[in-house]
Structures are given as C-alpha cells and as structure tokens.
Protein backbone atom coordinates (compact mmCIF):
# COMPACT_ATOMS: atom_id res chain seq x y z
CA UNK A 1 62.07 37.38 83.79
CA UNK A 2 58.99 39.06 85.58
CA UNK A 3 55.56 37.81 85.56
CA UNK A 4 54.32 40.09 82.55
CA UNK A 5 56.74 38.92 80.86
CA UNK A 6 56.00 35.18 81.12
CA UNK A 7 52.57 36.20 80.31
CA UNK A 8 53.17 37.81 76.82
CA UNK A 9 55.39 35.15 75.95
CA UNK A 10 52.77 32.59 76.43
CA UNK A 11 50.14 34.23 75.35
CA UNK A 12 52.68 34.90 72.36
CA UNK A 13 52.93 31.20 71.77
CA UNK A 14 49.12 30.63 72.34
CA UNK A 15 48.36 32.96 69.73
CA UNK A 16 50.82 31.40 67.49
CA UNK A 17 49.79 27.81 68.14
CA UNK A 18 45.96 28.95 66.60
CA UNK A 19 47.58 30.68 63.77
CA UNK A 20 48.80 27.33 62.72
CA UNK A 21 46.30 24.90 63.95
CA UNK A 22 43.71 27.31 61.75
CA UNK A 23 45.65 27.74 58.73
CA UNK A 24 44.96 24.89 55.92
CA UNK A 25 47.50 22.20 55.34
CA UNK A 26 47.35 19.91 52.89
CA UNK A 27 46.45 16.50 53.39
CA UNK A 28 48.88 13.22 52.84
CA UNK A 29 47.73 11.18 50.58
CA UNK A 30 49.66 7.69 49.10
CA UNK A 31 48.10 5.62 46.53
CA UNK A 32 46.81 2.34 48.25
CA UNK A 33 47.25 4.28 51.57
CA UNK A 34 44.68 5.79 54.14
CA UNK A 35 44.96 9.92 54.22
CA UNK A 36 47.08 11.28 56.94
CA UNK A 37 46.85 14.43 58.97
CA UNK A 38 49.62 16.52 57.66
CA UNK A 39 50.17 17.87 61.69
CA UNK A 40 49.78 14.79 63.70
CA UNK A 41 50.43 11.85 61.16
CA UNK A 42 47.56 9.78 62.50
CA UNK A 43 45.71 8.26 59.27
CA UNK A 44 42.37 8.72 58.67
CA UNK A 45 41.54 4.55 58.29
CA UNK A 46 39.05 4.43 60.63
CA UNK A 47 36.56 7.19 58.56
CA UNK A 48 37.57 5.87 54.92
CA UNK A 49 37.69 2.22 55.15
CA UNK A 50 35.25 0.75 52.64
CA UNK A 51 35.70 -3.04 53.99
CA UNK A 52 37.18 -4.19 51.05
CA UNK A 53 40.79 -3.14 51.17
CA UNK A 54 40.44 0.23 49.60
CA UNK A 55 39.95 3.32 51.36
CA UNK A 56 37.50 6.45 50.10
CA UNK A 57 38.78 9.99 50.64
CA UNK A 58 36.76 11.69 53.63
CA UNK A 59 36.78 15.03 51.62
CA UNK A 60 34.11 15.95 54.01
CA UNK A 61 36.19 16.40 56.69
CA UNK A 62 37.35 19.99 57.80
CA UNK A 63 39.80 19.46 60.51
CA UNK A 64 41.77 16.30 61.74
CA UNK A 65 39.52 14.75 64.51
CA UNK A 66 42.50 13.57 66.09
CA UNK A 67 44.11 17.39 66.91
CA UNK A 68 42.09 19.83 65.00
CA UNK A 69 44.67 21.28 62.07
CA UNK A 70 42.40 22.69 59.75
CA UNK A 71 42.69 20.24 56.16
CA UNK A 72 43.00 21.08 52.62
CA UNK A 73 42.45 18.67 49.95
C-alpha cells in the first residue's frame, strides 16, 4: 500500500468516526438505574444523583461528557 493510500483510508475512517460520534443515539435508560451513554456505557450517576437513592434524568445534556456521542432522549 502507498502512502496516499494510507492517507484516504484514514482519513476514510476519521470521517466515519464523526459521522457516528455526531449522529443521535438514544440514551439507556432502566427504571431504578442511572442513564447510560448508549456508545461508551459509562452511566451518567455522577450528574443525576439526587442524594436520596433516586436519580433525575439530565435531559439537559447534549453529548456524553465522557466521549462526546451526541444523545437523544
């Protein structure tokens, strides 16, 4: 493989990798569970914890802050 050719398959991938880091995926959510990022499965606990053993629904935010995949809710 020549060096152009490494190039537009990276730059292939790169391109792909934004296509799906900026397209919408739904959020998981369990009942009696912290919302999880849909890409990276880290939960959201840490921005919905309401100190009582519930969790509130951070339908404020727009992309995981963990690794960026947009959200839908």
């Amino acid at each position: 493989m020549n060096q152009i050719n490494i190039i537009r398959a990276y730059q292939k991938g790169y391109q792909k990798a934004l296509r799906d880091i900026n397209t919408p995926r739904k959020v998981i959510q369990k009942e009696w569970n912290p919302s999880e990022c849909p890409r990276c499965q880290k939960n959201y606990s840490a921005y919905e914890e309401c100190h009582d053993g519930y969790y509130k629904r951070v339908y404020s935010l727009e992309r995981c802050p963990y690794c960026g995949q947009k959200l839908e809710w």
